[in-house]
Protein backbone atom coordinates (compact mmCIF):
# COMPACT_ATOMS: atom_id res chain seq x y z
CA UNK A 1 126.28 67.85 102.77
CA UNK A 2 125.78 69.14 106.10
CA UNK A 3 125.19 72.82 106.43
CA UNK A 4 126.54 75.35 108.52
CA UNK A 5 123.88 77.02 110.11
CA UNK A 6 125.41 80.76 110.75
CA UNK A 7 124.29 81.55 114.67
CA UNK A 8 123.75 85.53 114.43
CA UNK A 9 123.20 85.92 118.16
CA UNK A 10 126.43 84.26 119.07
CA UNK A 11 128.28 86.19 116.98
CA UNK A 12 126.38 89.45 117.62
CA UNK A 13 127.76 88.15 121.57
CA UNK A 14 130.63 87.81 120.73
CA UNK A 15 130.65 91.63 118.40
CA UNK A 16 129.06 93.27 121.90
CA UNK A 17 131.56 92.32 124.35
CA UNK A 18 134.46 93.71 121.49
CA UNK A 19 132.26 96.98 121.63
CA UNK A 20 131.66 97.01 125.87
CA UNK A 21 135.77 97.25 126.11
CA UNK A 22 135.74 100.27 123.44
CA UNK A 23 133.11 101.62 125.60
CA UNK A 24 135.23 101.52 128.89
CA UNK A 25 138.61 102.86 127.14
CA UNK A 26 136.61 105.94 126.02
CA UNK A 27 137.02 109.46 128.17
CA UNK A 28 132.71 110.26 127.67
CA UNK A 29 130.17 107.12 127.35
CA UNK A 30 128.83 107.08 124.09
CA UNK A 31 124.84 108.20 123.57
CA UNK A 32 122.70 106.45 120.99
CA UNK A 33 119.32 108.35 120.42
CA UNK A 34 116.73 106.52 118.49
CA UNK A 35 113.80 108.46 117.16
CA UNK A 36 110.75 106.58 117.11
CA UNK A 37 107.49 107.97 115.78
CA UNK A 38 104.37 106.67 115.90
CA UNK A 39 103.03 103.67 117.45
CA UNK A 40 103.69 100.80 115.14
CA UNK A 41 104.13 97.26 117.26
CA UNK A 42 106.60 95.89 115.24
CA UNK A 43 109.04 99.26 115.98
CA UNK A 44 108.35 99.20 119.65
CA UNK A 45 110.45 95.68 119.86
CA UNK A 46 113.10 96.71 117.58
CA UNK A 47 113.43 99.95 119.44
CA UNK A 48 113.28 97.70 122.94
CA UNK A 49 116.00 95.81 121.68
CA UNK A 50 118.10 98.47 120.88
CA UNK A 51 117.92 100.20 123.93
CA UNK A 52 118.30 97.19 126.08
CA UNK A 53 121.80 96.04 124.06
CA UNK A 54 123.37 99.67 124.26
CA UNK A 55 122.39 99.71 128.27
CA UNK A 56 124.33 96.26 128.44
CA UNK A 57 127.09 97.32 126.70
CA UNK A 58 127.47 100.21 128.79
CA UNK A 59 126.62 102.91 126.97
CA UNK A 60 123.82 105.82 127.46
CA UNK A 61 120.50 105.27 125.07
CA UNK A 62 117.58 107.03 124.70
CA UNK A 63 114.39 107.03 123.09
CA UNK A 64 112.56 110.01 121.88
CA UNK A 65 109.26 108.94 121.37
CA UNK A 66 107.22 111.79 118.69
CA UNK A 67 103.38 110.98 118.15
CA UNK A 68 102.23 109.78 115.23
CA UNK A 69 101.07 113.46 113.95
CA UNK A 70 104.69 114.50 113.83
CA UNK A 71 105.51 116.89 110.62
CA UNK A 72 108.54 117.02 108.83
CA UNK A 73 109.57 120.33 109.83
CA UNK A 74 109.55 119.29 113.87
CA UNK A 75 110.96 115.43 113.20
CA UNK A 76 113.72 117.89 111.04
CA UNK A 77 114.23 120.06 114.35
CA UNK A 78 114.41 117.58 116.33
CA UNK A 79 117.10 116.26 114.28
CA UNK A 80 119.12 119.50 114.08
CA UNK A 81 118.94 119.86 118.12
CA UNK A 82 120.81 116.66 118.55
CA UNK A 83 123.22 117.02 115.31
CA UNK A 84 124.19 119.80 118.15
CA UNK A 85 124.28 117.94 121.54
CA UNK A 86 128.12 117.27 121.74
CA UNK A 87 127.13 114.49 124.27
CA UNK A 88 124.93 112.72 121.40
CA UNK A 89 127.42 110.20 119.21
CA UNK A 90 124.65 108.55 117.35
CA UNK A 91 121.39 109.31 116.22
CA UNK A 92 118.87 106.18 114.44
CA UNK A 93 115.62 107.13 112.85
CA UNK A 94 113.46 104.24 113.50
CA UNK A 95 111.86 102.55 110.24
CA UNK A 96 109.12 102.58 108.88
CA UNK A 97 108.06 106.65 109.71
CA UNK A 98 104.58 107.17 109.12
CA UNK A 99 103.53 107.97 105.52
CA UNK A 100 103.70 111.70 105.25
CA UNK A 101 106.63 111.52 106.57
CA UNK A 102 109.51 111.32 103.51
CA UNK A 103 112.33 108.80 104.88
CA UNK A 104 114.94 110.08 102.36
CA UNK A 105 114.49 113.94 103.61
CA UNK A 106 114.45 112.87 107.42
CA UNK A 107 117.66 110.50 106.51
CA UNK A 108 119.76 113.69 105.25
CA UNK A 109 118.97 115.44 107.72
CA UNK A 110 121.22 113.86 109.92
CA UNK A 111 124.66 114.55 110.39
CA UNK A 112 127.27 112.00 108.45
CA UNK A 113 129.50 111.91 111.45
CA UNK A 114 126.48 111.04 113.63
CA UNK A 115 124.47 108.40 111.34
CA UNK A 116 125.17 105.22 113.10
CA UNK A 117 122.62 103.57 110.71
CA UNK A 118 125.02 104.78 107.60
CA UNK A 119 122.39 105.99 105.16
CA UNK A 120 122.94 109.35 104.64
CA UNK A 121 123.66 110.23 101.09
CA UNK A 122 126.94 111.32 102.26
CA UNK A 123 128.15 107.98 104.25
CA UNK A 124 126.96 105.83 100.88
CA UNK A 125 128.78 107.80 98.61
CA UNK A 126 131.58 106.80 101.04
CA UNK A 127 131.14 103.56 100.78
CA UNK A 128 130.95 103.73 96.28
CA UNK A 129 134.17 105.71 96.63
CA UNK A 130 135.96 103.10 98.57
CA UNK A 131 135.96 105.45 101.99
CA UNK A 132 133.70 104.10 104.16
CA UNK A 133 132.80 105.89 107.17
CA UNK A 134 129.68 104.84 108.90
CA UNK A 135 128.24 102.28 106.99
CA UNK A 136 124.75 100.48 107.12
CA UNK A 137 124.14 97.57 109.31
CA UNK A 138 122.35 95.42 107.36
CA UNK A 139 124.77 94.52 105.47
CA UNK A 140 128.15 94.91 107.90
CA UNK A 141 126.01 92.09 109.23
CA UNK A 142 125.31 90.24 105.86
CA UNK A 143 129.26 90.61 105.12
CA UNK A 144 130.47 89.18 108.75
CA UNK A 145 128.59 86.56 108.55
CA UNK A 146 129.36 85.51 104.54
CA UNK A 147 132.82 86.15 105.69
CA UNK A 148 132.97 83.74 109.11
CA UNK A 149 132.59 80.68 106.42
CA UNK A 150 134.54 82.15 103.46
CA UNK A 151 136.65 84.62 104.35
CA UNK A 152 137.74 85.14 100.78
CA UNK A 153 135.90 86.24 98.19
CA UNK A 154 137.64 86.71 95.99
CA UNK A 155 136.22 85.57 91.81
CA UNK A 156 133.40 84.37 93.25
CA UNK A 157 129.90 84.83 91.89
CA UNK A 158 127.52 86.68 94.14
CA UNK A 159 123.51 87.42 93.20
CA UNK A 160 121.87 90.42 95.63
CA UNK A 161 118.16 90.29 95.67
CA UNK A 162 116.99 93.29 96.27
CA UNK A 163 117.66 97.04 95.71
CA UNK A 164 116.80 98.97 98.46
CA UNK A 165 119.35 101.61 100.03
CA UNK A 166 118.79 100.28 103.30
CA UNK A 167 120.29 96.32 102.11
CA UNK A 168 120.24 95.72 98.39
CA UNK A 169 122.37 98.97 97.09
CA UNK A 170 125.02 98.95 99.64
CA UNK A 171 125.52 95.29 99.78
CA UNK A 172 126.24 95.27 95.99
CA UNK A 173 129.17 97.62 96.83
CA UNK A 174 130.33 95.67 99.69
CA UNK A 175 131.17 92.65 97.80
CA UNK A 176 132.35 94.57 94.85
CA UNK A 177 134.88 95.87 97.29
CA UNK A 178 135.80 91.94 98.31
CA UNK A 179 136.41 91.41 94.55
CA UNK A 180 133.05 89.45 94.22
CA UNK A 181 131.64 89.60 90.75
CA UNK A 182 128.03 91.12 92.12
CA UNK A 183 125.16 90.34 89.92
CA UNK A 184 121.63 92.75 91.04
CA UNK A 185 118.25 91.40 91.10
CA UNK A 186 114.43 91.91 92.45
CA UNK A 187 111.01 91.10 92.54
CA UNK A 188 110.57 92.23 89.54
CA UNK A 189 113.58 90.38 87.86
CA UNK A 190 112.50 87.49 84.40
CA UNK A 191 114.00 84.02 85.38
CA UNK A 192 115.42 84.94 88.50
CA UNK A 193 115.91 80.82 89.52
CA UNK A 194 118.20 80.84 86.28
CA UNK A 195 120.19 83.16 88.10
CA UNK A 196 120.46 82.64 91.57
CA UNK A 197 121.37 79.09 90.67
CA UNK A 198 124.31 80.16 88.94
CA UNK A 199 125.53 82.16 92.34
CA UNK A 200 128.41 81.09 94.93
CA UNK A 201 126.26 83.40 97.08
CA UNK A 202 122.62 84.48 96.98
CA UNK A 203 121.88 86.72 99.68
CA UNK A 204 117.88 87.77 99.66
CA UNK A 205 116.58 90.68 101.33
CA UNK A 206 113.04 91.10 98.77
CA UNK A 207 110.09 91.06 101.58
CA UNK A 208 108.29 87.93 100.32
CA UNK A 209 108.18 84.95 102.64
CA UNK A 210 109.32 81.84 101.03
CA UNK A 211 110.92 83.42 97.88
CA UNK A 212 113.57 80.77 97.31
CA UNK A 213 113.94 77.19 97.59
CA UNK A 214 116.15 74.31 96.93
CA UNK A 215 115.27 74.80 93.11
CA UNK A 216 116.88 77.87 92.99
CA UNK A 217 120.41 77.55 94.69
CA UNK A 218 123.48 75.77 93.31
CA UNK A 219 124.52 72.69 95.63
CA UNK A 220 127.35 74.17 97.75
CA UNK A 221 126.22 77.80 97.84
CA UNK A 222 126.04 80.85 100.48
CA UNK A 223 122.84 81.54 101.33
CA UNK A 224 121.99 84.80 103.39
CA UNK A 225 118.17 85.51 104.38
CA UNK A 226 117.63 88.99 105.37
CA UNK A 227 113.52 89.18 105.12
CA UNK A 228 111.79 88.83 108.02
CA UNK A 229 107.60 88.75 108.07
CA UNK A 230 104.64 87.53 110.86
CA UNK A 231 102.62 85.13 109.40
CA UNK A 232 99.28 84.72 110.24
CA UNK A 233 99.71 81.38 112.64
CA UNK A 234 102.05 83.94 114.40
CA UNK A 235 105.60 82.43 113.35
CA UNK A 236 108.57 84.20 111.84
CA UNK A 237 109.37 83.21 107.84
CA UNK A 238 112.36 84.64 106.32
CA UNK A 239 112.64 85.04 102.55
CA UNK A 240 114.60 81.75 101.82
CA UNK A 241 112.39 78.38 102.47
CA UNK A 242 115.11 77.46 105.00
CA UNK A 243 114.13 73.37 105.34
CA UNK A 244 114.25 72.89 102.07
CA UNK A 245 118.09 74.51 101.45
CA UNK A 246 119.23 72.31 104.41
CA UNK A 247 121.87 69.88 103.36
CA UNK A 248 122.18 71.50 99.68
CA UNK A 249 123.77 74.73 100.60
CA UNK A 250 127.35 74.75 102.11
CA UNK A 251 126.05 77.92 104.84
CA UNK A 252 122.65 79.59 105.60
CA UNK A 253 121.21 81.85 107.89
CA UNK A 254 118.34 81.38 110.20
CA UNK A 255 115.00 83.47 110.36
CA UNK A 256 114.72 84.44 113.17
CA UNK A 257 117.85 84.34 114.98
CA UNK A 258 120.35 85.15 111.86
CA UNK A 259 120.88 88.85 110.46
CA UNK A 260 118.66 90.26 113.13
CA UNK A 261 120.83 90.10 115.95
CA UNK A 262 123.68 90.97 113.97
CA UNK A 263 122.49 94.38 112.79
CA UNK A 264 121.72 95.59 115.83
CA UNK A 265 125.47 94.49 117.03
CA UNK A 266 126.75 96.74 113.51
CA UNK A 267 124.63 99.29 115.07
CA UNK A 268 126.57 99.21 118.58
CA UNK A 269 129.58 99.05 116.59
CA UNK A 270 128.57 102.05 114.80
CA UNK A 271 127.75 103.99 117.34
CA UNK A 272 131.47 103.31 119.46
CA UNK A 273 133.17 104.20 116.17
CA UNK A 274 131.35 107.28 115.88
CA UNK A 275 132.19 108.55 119.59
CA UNK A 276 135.62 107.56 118.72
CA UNK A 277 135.90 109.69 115.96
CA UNK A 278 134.32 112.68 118.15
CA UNK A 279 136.83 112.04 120.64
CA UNK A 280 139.77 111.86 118.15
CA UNK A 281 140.79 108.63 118.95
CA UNK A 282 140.05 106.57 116.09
């Protein structure tokens, strides 16, 4: 079997030019604020990146940059002031925040109709009620890609690793909503190779590099890698042992080069959907 490798940054191409001629039918150009704080290296690319995609797509980005000794109550302020700024359309808290900050509190304190990254409490319940709004990129990114080599679904079996409400949670109720029957696992999970090789789909977003192998995916299956981590030689491992899966599974992802450059093209998509709905044409 050959596999289909699934190219993220074409597609994420491909998602950006869709999102440039949004851009240019809109009356205001869209804004994107991130909110960075802190000084951690691996944030400063991501943040880079982001910036550098909205400028290309034609849109208006900006940074805020808050020093590492940033309390809650100012990041919170900070927050409120641009919930406020009718020219502001989308507003992304940059994660990891430093560890007295709380991510959950900072999260709600953004407004629903201006959460591009679609974790708010408000745009996930959304999302389990069948409403989606704003929803997170991570996995708008897992689904287009499962869904460019099976567009349906439908009866088949689909293991999530991981449970995080940035990935795991709302990825569970993304393929619900494609009529996948969604099983839930984690790190902490007995047998979890008994499991996963059962699964039409695995898609792994745990943290550890090298997780799964070929021993623990059916012959034939989907097989989306969301973990990213340096190693010490300097290269980029995903979670999924991606040699060892090629030629068993039907389609993978790559690490790097897969769900990366996809998110951040959910993210641009977010953020023209959001300026559509303040401008009451969407």
């Amino acid at each position: 079997m050959q596999t289909i490798w699934i190219d993220g940054r074409a597609m994420a191409k491909e998602i950006q030019a869709d999102v440039a001629k949004r851009v240019r039918r809109l009356t205001r150009v869209p804004k994107l604020v991130v909110i960075w704080v802190g000084n951690n290296p691996a944030s400063a690319v991501y943040v880079a990146h982001k910036q550098k995609v909205a400028t290309e797509i034609g849109m208006q980005s900006e940074v805020l940059h808050l020093p590492e000794t940033t309390s809650l109550d100012e990041l919170r302020n900070q927050i409120e002031l641009l919930n406020q700024d009718s020219n502001v359309d989308g507003i992304l808290v940059q994660l990891p925040l430093p560890k007295h900050l709380d991510s959950d509190v900072v999260l709600e304190t953004i407004s629903p109709d201006k959460d591009v990254d679609g974790l708010t409490s408000f745009n996930l319940g959304r999302l389990i009620c069948g409403q989606p709004q704003l929803m997170p990129c991570t996995p708008m990114a897992c689904m287009r890609m499962i869904e460019s080599v099976e567009p349906d679904l439908t009866g088949k079996l689909a293991l999530v690793i991981g449970r995080s409400r940035l990935v795991g949670k709302p990825l569970f109720q993304m393929l619900l909503t494609k009529n996948c029957t969604v099983m839930q696992a984690h790190t902490k999970t007995e047998n979890l190779s008994a499991l996963s090789r059962q699964a039409d789909l695995v898609v792994v977003a745990t943290g550890p590099a090298g997780l799964i192998g070929v021993d623990d995916i059916k012959i034939g299956a989907i097989v989306i890698d969301v973990g990213i981590s340096k190693q010490p030689d300097g290269s980029i491992k995903g979670d999924v042992r991606s040699d060892e899966i090629d030629g068993v599974a039907y389609a993978a992802t790559p690490v790097p080069g897969g769900v990366g450059p996809m998110t951040v093209a959910m993210l641009m998509e977010n953020t023209v959907k959001a300026a559509e709905m303040h401008q009451g044409i969407y």
